[in-house]
PDB file of N, CA and C in Angstrom:
ATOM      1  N   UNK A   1     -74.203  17.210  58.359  1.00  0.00           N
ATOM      2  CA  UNK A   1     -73.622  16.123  57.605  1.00  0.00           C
ATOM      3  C   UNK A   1     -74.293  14.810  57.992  1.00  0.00           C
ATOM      4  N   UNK A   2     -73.925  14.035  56.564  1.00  0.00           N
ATOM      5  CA  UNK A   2     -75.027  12.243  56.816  1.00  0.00           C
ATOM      6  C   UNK A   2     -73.896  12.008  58.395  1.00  0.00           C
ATOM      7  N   UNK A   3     -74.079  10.420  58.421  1.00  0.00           N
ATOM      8  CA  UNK A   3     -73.383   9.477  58.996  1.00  0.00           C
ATOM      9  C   UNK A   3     -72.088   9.959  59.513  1.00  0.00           C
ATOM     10  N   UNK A   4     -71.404   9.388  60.267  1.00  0.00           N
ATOM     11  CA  UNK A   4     -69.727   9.854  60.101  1.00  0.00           C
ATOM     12  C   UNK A   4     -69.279   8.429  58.989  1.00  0.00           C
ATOM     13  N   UNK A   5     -67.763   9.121  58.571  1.00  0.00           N
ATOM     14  CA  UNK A   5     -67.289   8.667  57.878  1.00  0.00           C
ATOM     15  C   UNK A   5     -66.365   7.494  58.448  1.00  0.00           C
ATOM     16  N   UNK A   6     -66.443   6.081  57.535  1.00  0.00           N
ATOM     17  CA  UNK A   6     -64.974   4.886  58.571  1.00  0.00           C
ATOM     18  C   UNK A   6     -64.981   4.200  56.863  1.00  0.00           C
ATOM     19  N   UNK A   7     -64.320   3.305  56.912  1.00  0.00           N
ATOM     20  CA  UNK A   7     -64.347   2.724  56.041  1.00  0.00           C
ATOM     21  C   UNK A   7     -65.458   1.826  55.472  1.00  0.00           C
ATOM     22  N   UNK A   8     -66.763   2.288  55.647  1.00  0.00           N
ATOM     23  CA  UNK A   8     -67.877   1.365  54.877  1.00  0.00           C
ATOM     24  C   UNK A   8     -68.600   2.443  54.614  1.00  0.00           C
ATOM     25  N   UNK A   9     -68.502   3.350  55.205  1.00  0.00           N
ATOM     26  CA  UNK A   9     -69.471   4.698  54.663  1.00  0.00           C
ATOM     27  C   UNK A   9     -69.051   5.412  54.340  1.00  0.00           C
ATOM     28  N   UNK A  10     -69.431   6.553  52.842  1.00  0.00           N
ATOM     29  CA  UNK A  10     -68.699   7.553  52.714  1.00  0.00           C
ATOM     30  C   UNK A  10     -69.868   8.628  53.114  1.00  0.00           C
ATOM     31  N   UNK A  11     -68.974   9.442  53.654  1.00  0.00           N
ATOM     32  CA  UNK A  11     -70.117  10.961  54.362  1.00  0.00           C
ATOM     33  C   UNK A  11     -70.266  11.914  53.203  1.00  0.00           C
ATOM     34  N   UNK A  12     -71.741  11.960  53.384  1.00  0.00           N
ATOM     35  CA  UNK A  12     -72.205  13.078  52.281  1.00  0.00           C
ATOM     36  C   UNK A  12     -72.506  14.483  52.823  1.00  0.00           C
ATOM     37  N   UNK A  13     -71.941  15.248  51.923  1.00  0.00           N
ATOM     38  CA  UNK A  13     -72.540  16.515  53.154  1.00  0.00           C
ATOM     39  C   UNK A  13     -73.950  17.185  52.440  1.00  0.00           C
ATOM     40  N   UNK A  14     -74.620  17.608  53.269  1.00  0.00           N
ATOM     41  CA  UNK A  14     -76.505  18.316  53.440  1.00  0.00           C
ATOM     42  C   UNK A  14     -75.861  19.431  52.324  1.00  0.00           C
ATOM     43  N   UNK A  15     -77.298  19.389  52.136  1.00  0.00           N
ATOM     44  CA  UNK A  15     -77.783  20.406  50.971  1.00  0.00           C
ATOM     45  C   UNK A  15     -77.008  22.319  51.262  1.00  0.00           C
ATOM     46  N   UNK A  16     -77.180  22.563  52.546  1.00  0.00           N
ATOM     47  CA  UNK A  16     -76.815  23.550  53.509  1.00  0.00           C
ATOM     48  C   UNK A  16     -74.868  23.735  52.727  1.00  0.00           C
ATOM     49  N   UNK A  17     -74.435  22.790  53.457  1.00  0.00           N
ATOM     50  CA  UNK A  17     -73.396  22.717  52.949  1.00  0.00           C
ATOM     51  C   UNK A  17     -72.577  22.628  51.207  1.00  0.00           C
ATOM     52  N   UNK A  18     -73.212  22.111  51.204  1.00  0.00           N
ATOM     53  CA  UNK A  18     -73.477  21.787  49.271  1.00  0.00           C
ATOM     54  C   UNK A  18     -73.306  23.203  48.955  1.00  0.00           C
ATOM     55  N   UNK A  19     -73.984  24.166  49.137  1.00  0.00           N
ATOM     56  CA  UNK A  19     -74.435  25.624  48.632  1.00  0.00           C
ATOM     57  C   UNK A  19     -73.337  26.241  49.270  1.00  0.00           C
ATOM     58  N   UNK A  20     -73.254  25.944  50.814  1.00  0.00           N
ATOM     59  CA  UNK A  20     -71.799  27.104  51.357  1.00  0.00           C
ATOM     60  C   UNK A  20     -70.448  26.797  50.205  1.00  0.00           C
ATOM     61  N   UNK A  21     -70.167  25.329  49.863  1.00  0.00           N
ATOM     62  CA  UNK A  21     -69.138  25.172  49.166  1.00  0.00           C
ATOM     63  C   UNK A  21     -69.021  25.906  47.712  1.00  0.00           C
ATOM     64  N   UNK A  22     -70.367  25.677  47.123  1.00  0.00           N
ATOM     65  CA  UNK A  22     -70.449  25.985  45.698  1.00  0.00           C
ATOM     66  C   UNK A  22     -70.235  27.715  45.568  1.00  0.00           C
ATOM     67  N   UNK A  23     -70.689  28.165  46.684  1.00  0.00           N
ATOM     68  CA  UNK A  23     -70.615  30.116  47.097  1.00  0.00           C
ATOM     69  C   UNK A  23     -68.847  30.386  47.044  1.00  0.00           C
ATOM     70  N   UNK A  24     -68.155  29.330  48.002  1.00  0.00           N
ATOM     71  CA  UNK A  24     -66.721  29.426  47.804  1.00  0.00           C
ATOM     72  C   UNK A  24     -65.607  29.781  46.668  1.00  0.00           C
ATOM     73  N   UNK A  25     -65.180  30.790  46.215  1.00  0.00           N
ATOM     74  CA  UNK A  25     -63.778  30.752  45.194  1.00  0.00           C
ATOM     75  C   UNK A  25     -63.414  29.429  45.609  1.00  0.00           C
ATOM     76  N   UNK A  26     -62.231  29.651  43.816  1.00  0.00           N
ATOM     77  CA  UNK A  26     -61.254  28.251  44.490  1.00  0.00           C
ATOM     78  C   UNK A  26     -60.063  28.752  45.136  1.00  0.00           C
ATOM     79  N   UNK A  27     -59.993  29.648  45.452  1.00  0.00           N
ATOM     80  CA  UNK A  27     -58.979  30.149  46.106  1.00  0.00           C
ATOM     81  C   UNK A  27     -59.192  30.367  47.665  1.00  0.00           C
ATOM     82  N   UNK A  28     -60.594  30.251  47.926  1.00  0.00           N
ATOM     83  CA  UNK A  28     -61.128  30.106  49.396  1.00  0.00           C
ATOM     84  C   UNK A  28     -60.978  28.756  49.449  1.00  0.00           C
ATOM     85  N   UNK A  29     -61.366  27.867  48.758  1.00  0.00           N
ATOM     86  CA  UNK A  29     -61.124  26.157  49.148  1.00  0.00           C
ATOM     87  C   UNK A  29     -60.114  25.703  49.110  1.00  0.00           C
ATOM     88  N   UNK A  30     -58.899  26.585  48.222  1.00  0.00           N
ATOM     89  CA  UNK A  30     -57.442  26.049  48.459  1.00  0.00           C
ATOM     90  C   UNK A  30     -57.044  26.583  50.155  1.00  0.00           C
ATOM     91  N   UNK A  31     -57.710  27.563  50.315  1.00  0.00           N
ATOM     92  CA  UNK A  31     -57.153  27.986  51.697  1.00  0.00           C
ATOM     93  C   UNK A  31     -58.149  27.056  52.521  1.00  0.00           C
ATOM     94  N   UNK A  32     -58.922  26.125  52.864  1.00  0.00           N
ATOM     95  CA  UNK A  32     -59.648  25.808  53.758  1.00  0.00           C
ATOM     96  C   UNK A  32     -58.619  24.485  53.697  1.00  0.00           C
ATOM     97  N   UNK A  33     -58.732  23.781  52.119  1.00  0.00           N
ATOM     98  CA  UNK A  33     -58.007  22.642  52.317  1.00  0.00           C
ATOM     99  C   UNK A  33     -56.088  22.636  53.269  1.00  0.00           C
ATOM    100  N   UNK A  34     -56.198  23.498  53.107  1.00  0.00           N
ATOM    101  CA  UNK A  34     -54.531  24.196  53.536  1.00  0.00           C
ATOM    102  C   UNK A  34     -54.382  24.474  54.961  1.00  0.00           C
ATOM    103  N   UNK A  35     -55.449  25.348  55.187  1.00  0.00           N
ATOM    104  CA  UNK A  35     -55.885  25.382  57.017  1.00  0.00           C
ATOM    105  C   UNK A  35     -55.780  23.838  57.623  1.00  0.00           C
ATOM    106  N   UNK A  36     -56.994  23.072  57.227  1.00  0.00           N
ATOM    107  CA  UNK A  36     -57.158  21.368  57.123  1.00  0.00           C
ATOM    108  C   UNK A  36     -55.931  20.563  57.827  1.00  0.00           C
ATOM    109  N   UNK A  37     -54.840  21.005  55.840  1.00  0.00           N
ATOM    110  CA  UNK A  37     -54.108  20.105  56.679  1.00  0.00           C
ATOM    111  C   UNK A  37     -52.975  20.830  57.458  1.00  0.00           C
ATOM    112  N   UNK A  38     -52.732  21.998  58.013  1.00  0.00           N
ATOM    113  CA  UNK A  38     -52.114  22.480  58.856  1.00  0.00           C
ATOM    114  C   UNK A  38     -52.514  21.934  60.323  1.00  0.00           C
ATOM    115  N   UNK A  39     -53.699  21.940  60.579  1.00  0.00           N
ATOM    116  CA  UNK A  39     -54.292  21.505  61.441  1.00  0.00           C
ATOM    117  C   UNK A  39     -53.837  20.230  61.727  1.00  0.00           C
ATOM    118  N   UNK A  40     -54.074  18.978  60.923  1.00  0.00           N
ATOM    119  CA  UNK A  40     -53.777  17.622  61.007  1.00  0.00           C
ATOM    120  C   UNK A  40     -52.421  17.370  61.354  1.00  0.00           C
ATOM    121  N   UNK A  41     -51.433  18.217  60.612  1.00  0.00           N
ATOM    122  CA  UNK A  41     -50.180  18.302  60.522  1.00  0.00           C
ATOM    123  C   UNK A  41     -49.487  18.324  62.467  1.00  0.00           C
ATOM    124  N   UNK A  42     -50.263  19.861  62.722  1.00  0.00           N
ATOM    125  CA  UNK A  42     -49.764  19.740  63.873  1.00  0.00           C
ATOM    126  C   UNK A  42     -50.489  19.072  64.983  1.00  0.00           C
ATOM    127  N   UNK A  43     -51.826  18.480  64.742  1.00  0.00           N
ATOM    128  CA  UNK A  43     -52.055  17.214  65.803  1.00  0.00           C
ATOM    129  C   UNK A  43     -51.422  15.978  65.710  1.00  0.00           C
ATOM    130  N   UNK A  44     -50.552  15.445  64.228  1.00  0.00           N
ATOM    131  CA  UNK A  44     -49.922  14.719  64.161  1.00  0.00           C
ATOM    132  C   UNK A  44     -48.531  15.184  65.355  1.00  0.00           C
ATOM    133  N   UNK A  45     -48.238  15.962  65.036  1.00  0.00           N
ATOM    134  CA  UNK A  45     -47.032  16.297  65.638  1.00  0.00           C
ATOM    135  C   UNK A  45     -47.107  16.579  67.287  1.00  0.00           C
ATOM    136  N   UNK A  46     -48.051  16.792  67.873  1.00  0.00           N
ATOM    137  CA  UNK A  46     -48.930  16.774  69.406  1.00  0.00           C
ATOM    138  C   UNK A  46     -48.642  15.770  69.698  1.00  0.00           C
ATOM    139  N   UNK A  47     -49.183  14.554  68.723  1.00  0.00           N
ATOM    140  CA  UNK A  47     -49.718  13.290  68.983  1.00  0.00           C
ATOM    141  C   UNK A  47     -48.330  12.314  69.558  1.00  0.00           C
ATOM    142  N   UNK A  48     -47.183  12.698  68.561  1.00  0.00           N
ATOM    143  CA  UNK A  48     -45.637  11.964  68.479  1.00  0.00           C
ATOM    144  C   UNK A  48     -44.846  12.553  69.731  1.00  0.00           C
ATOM    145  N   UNK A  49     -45.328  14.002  69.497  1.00  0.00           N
ATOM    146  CA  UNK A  49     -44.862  14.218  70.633  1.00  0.00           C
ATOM    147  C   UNK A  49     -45.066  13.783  72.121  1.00  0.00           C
ATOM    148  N   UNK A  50     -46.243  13.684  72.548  1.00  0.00           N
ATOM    149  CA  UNK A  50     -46.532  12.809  73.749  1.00  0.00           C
ATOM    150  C   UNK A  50     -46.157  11.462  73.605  1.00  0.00           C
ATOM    151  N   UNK A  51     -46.113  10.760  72.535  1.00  0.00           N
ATOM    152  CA  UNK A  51     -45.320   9.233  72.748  1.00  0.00           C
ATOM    153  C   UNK A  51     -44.227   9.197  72.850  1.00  0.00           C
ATOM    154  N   UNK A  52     -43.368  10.663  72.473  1.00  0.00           N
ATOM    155  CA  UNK A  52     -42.061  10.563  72.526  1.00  0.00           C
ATOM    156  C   UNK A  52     -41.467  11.849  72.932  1.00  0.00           C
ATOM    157  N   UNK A  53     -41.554  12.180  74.207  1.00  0.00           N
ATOM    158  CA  UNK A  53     -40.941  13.044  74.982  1.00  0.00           C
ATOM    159  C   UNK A  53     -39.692  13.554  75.272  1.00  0.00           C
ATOM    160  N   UNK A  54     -39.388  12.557  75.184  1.00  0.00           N
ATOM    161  CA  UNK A  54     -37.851  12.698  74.532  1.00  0.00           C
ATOM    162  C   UNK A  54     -36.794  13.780  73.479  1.00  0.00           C
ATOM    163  N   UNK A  55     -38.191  13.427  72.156  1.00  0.00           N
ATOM    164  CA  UNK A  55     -37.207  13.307  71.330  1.00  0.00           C
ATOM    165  C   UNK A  55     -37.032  14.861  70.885  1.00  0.00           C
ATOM    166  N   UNK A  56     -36.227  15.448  70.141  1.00  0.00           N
ATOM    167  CA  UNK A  56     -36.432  16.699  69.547  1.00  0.00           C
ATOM    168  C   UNK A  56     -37.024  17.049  68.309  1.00  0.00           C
ATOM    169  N   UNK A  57     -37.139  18.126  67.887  1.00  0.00           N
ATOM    170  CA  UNK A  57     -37.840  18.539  66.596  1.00  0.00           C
ATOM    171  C   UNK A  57     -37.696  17.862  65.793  1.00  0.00           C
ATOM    172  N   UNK A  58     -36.257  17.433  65.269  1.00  0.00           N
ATOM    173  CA  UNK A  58     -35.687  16.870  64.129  1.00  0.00           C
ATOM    174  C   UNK A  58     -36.556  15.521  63.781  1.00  0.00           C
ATOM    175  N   UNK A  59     -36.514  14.267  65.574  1.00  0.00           N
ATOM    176  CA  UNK A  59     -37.198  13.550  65.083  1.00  0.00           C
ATOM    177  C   UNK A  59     -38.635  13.632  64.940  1.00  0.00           C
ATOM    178  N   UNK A  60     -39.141  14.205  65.610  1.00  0.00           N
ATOM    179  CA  UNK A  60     -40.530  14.432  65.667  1.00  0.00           C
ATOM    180  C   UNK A  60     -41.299  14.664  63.967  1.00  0.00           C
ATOM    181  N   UNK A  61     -40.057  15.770  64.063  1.00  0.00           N
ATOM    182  CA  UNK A  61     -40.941  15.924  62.020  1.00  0.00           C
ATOM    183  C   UNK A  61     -40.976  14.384  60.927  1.00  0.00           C
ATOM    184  N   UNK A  62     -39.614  14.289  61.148  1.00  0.00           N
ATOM    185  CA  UNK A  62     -39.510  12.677  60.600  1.00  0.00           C
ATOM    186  C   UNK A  62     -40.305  12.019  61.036  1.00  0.00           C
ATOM    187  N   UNK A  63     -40.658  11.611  62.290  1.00  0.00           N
ATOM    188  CA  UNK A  63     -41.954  10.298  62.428  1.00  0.00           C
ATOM    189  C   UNK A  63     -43.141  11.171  61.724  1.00  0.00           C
ATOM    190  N   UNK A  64     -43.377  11.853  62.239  1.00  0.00           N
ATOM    191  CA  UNK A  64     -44.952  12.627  61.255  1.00  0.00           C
ATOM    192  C   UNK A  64     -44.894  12.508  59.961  1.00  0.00           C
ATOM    193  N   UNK A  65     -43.348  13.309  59.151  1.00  0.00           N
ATOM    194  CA  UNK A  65     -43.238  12.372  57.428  1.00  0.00           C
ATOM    195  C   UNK A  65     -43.316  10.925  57.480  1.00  0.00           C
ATOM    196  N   UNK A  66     -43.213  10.491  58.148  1.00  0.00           N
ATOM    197  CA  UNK A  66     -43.316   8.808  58.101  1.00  0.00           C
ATOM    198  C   UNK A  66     -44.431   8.008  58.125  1.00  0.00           C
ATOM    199  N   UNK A  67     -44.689   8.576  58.886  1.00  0.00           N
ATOM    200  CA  UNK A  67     -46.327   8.327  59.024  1.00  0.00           C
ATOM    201  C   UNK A  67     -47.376   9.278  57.919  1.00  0.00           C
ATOM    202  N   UNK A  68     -46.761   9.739  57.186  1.00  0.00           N
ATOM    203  CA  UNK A  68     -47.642  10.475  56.462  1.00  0.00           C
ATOM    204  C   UNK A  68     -47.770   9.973  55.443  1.00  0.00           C
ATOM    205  N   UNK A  69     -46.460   9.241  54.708  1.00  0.00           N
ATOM    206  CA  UNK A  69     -46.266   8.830  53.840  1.00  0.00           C
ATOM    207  C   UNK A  69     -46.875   7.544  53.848  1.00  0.00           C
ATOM    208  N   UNK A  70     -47.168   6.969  55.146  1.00  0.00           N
ATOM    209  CA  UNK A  70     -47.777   5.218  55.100  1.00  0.00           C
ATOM    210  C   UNK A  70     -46.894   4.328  55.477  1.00  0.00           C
TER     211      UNK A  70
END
């Protein structure tokens, strides 16, 4: 892949990649995008959790919807 991605660049991905995607069903890319955000989901929830040790499941999911939402 180009550059990394921040807010002034958008990342393009190599030719390499280009072709692995286009080889993909869309039913393989619904599952990658889905893996993705499972993934994000529960580093969000890692993440709340170490700031807030405390708290239990209940809140934990709520700050992560909260933060998800913006």
């Amino acid at each position: 892949m180009s550059a990394a991605a921040d807010n002034r660049h958008v990342e393009v991905p190599d030719d390499a990649m280009v072709q692995v995607l286009r080889r993909m069903t869309p039913a393989q890319k619904f599952a990658m995008v889905c893996r993705a955000g499972r993934r994000i989901h529960s580093r969000a929830e890692a993440y709340v959790r170490s700031i807030h040790p405390d708290w239990d499941e209940a809140q934990i999911h709520a700050e992560v919807l909260r933060r998800a939402r913006g």
